[in-house]
Protein backbone atom coordinates (compact mmCIF):
# COMPACT_ATOMS: atom_id res chain seq x y z
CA UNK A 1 139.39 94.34 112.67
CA UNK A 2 137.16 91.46 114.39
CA UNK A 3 137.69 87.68 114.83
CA UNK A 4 135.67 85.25 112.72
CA UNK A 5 133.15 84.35 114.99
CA UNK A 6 132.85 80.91 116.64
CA UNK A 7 129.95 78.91 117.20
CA UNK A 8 127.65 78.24 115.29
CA UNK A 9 128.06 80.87 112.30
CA UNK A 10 128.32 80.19 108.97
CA UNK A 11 131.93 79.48 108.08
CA UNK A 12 133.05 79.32 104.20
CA UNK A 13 135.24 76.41 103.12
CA UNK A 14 138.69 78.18 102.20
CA UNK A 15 141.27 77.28 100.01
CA UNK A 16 144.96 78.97 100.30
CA UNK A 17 146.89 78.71 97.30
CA UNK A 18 151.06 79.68 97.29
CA UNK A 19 152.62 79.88 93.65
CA UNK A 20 155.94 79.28 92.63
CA UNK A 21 158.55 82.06 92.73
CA UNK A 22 162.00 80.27 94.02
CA UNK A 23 162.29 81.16 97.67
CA UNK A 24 160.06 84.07 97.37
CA UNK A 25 156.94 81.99 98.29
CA UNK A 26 158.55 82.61 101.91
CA UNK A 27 156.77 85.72 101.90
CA UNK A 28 153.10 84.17 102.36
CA UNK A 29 154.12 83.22 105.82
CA UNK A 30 152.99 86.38 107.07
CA UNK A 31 149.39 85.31 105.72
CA UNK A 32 149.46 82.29 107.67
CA UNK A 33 150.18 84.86 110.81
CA UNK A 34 147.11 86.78 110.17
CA UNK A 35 145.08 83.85 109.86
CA UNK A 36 145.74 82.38 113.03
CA UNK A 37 145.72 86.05 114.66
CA UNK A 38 141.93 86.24 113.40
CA UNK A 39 140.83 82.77 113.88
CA UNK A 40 140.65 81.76 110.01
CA UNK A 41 141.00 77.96 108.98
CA UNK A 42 142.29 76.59 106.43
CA UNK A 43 140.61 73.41 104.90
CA UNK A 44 142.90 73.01 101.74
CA UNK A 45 146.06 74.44 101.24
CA UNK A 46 147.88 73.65 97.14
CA UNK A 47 151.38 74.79 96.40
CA UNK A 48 153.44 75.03 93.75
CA UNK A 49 157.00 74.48 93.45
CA UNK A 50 158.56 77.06 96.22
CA UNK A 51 155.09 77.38 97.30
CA UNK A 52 155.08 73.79 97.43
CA UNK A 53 157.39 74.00 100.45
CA UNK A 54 155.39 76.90 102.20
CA UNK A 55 152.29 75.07 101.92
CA UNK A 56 153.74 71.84 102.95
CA UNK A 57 155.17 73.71 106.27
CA UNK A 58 151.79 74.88 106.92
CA UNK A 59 149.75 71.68 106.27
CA UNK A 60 152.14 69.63 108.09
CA UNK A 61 151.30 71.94 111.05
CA UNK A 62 154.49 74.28 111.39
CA UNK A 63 153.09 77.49 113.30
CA UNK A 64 154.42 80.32 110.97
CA UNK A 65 157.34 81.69 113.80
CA UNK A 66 158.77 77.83 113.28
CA UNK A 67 158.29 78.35 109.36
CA UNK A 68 160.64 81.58 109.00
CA UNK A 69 162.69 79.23 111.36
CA UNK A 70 162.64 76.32 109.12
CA UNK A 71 163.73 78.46 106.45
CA UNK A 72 166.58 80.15 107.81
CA UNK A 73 168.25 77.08 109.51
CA UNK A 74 168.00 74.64 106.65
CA UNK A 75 168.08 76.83 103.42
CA UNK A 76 171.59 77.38 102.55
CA UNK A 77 173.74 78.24 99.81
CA UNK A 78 175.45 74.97 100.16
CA UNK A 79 172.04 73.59 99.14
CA UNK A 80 172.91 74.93 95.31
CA UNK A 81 176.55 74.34 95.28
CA UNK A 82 176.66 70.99 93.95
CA UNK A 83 177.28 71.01 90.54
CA UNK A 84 177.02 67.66 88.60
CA UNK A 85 179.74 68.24 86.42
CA UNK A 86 179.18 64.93 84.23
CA UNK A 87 175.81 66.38 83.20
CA UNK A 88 177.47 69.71 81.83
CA UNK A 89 179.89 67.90 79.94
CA UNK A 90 177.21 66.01 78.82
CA UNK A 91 175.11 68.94 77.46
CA UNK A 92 178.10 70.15 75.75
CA UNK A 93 178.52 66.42 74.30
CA UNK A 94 181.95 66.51 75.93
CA UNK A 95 184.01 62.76 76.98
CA UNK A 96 182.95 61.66 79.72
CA UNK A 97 179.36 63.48 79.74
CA UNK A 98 176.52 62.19 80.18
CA UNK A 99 172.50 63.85 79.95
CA UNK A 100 168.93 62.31 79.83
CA UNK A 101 166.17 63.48 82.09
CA UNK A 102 167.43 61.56 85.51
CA UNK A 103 169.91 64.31 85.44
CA UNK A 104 169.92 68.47 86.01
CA UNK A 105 172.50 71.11 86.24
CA UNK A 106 172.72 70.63 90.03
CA UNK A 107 172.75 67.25 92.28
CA UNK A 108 169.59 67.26 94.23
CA UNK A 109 170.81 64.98 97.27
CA UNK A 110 170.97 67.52 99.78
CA UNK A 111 168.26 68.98 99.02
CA UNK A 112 166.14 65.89 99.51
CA UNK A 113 167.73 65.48 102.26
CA UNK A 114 166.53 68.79 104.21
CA UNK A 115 162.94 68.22 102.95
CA UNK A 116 163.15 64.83 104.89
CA UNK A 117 164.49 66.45 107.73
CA UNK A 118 161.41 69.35 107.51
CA UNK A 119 159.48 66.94 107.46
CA UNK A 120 160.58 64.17 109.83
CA UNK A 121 160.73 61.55 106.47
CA UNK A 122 156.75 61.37 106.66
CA UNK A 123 153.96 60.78 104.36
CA UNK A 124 151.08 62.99 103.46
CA UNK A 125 149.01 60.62 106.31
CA UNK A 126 150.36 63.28 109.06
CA UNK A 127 149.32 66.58 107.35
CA UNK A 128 147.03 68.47 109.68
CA UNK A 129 145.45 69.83 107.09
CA UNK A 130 144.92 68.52 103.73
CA UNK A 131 147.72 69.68 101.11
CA UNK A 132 147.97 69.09 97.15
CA UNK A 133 151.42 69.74 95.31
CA UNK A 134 151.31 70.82 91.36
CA UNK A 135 154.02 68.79 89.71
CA UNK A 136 154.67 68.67 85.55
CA UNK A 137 155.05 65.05 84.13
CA UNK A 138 158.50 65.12 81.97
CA UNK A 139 156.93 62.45 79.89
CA UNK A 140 153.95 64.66 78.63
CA UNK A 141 154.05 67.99 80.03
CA UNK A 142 150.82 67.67 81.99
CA UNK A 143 149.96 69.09 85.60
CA UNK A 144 149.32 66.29 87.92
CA UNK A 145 148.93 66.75 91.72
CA UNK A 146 150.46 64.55 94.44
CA UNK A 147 148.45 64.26 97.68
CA UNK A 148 149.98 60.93 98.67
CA UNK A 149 153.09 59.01 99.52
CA UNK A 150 156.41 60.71 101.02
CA UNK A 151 156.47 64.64 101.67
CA UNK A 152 159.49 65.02 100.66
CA UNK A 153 159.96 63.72 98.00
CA UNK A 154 156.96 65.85 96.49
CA UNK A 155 157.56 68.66 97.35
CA UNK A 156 161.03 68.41 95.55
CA UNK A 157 159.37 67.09 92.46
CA UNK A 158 157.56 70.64 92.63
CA UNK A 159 160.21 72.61 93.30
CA UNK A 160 162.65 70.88 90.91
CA UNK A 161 163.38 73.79 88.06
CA UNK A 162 165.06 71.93 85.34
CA UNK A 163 167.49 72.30 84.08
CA UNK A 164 168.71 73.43 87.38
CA UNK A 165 167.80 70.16 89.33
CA UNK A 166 167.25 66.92 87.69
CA UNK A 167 163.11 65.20 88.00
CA UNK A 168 162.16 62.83 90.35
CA UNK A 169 160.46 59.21 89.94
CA UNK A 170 157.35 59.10 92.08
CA UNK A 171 155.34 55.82 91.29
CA UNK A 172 156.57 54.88 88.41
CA UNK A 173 156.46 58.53 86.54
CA UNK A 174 158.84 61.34 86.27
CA UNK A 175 158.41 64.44 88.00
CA UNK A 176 159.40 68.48 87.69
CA UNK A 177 158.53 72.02 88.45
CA UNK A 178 154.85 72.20 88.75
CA UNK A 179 155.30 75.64 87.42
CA UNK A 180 156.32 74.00 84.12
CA UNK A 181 152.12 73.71 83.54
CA UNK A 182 150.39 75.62 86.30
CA UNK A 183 152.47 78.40 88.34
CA UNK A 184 149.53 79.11 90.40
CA UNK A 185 147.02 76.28 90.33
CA UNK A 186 144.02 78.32 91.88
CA UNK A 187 141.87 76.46 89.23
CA UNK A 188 142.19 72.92 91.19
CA UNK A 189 140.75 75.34 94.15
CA UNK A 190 137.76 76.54 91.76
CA UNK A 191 137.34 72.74 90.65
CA UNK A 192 137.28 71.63 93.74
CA UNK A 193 134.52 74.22 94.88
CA UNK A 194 136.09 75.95 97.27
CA UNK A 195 134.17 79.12 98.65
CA UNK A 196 136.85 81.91 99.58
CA UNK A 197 140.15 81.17 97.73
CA UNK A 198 142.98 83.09 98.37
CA UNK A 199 146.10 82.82 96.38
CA UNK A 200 149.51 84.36 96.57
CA UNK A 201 150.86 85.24 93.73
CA UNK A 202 154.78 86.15 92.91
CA UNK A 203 155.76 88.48 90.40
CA UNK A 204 159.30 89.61 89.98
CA UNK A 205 159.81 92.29 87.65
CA UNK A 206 163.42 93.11 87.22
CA UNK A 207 164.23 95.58 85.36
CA UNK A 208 167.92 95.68 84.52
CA UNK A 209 169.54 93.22 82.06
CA UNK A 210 170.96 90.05 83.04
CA UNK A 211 174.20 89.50 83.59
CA UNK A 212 175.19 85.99 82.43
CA UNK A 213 173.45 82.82 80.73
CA UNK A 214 172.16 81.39 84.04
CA UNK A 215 170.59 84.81 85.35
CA UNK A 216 169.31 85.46 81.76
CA UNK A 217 167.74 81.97 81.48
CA UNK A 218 166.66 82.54 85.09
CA UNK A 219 165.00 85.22 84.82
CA UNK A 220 163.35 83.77 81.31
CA UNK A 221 161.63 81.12 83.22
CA UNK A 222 160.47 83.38 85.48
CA UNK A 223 158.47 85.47 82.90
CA UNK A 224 157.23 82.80 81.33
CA UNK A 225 155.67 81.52 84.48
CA UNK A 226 154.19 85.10 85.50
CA UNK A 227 152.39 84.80 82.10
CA UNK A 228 150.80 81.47 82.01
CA UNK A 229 150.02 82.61 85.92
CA UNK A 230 148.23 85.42 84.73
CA UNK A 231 145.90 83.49 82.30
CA UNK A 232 145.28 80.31 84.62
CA UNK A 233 143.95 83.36 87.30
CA UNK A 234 141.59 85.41 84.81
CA UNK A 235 140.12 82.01 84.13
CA UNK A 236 140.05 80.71 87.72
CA UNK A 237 138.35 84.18 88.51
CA UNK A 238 135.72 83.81 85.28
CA UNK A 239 134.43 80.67 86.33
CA UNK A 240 134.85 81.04 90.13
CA UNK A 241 131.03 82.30 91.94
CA UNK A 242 132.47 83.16 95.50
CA UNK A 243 135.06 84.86 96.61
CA UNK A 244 139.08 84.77 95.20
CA UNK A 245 141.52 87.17 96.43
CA UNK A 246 144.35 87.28 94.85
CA UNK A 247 147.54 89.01 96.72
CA UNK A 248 150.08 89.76 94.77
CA UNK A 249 153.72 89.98 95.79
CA UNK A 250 155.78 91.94 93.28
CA UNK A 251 159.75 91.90 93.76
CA UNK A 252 161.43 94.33 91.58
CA UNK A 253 165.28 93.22 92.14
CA UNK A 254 166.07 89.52 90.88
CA UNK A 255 166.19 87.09 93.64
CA UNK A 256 167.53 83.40 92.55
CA UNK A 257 166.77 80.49 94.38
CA UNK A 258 170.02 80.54 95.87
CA UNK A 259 170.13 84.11 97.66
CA UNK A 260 168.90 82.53 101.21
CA UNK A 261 170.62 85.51 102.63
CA UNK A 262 167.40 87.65 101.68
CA UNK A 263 165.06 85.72 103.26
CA UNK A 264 164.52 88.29 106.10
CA UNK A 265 163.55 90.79 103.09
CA UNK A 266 161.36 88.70 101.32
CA UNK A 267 159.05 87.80 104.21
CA UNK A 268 159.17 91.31 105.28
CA UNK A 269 157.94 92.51 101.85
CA UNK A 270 155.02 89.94 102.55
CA UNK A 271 154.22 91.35 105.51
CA UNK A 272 153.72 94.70 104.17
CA UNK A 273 152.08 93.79 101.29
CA UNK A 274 149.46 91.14 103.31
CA UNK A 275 148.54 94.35 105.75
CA UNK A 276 147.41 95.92 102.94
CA UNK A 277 145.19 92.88 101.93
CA UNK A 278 143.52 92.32 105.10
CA UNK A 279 140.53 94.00 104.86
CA UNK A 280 139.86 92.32 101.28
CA UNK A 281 140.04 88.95 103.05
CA UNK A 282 138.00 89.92 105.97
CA UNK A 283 135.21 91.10 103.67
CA UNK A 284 135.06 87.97 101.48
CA UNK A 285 134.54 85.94 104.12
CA UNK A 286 131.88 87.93 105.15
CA UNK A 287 130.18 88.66 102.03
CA UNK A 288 129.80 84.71 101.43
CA UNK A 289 128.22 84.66 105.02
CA UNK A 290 125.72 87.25 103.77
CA UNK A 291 125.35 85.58 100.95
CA UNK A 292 124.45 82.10 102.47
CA UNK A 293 122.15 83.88 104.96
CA UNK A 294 119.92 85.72 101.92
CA UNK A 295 119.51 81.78 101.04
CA UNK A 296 118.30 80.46 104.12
């Protein structure tokens, strides 16, 4: 399998895309390895909630050894220990409760403060390459991207999954989940006319019943996202006129956010599954080449 070449040859404007998925979007660092093995830029990256952080890594200018790094070292359990107990009481309309939409499930502090820490409390000014984060606006339910102002804090917006953690203010509106409205936003890659797009897509198909309310209401969420994902893609893929390439990375045991101790797994199952997808991506790029040549 050759390099891109250098020079002077016709190189297509690509767009890599990580969905949402928990900690699972840790398995599309392995991409990121093949891309630099081969030469491949990147000239937009978009993420989505846990794909939010992988993307962010990566557009920041993490090499992919220091992302798996990242992860391990600063992802802990500890992370989704702290339970706000006010806000329970509060959704069980107990004394002393207390709920409204500042609030979630878990207290987001620490959290925050590892994101700042990944990425040195900076603004979207140092990204090396440009990155867009899907959020959902509490207020009305609509996608919005954030491209601007402190990393951090939006890439937690993104990866806040209420009612887990609580949303975030971010100039003067309130933020969740971007997988609340759009899972896998490869359709702000088509909008934005990207040539090759190619988007990694989590799927976690569990099989046995859950076991309690949270894993039940966990694993809910996740279908719900999976379904919308699917939709947004077959449209993305309609109206797209290049190249997308969608890699799919099915888990088939549930893995909550939490479950840092199967990091090592996950990014091994995206190894595995991106070997098998290098050869698609290889021949995208060089069928738009072809294409552009026909034209010239």
């Amino acid at each position: 399998m050759s390099k891109i070449p250098k020079g002077n040859a016709i190189k297509p404007k690509i767009a890599v895309v990580v969905g949402s998925g928990g900690i699972k979007p840790a398995c599309a660092i392995p991409l990121f390895e093949f891309l630099d093995e081969h030469g491949i830029g990147i000239d937009m990256l978009i993420g989505c909630s846990g794909g939010a952080i992988v993307s962010a890594m990566r557009g920041f200018g993490y090499a992919p050894s220091e992302m798996s790094e990242l992860f391990s070292k600063n992802l802990t359990r500890s992370l989704f220990s702290s339970v706000d107990y006010r806000t329970l009481l509060g959704i069980a309309k107990m004394p002393l409760g207390r709920f409204d939409k500042t609030r979630g499930i878990l207290k987001p502090q620490r959290l925050i403060e590892v994101l700042k820490v990944i990425f040195k409390n900076s603004t979207f000014d140092a990204m090396k390459i440009p990155t867009l984060v899907q959020v959902t606006d509490v207020d009305t339910g609509e996608g919005a991207l954030i491209d601007s102002g402190g990393i951090a804090e939006a890439v937690y917006a993104s990866a806040a999954q209420f009612p887990f953690f609580p949303p975030v203010s971010i100039g003067g509106r309130w933020f969740v989940d971007g997988a609340f409205s759009s899972p896998l936003p490869v359709l702000e890659a088509v909008n934005r006319g990207y040539d090759v797009i190619i988007a990694v897509a989590i799927e976690q198909q569990v099989k046995t019943e859950s076991k309690s309310f949270i894993e039940f209401l966990h694993q809910f969420i996740s279908r719900s996202y999976t379904s919308t994902q699917k939709k947004q893609t077959a449209l993305a893929i309609d109206m797209h006129h290049h190249e997308i390439i969608v890699i799919n990375m099915h888990f088939d045991e549930m893995i909550n956010m939490w479950d840092v101790e199967k990091l090592p797994d996950i990014i091994e199952t995206g190894r595995k599954i991106i070997n098998k997808k290098k050869d698609e991506i290889m021949a995208a790029i060089e069928n738009f080449r072809g294409r552009r040549k026909k034209h010239e």
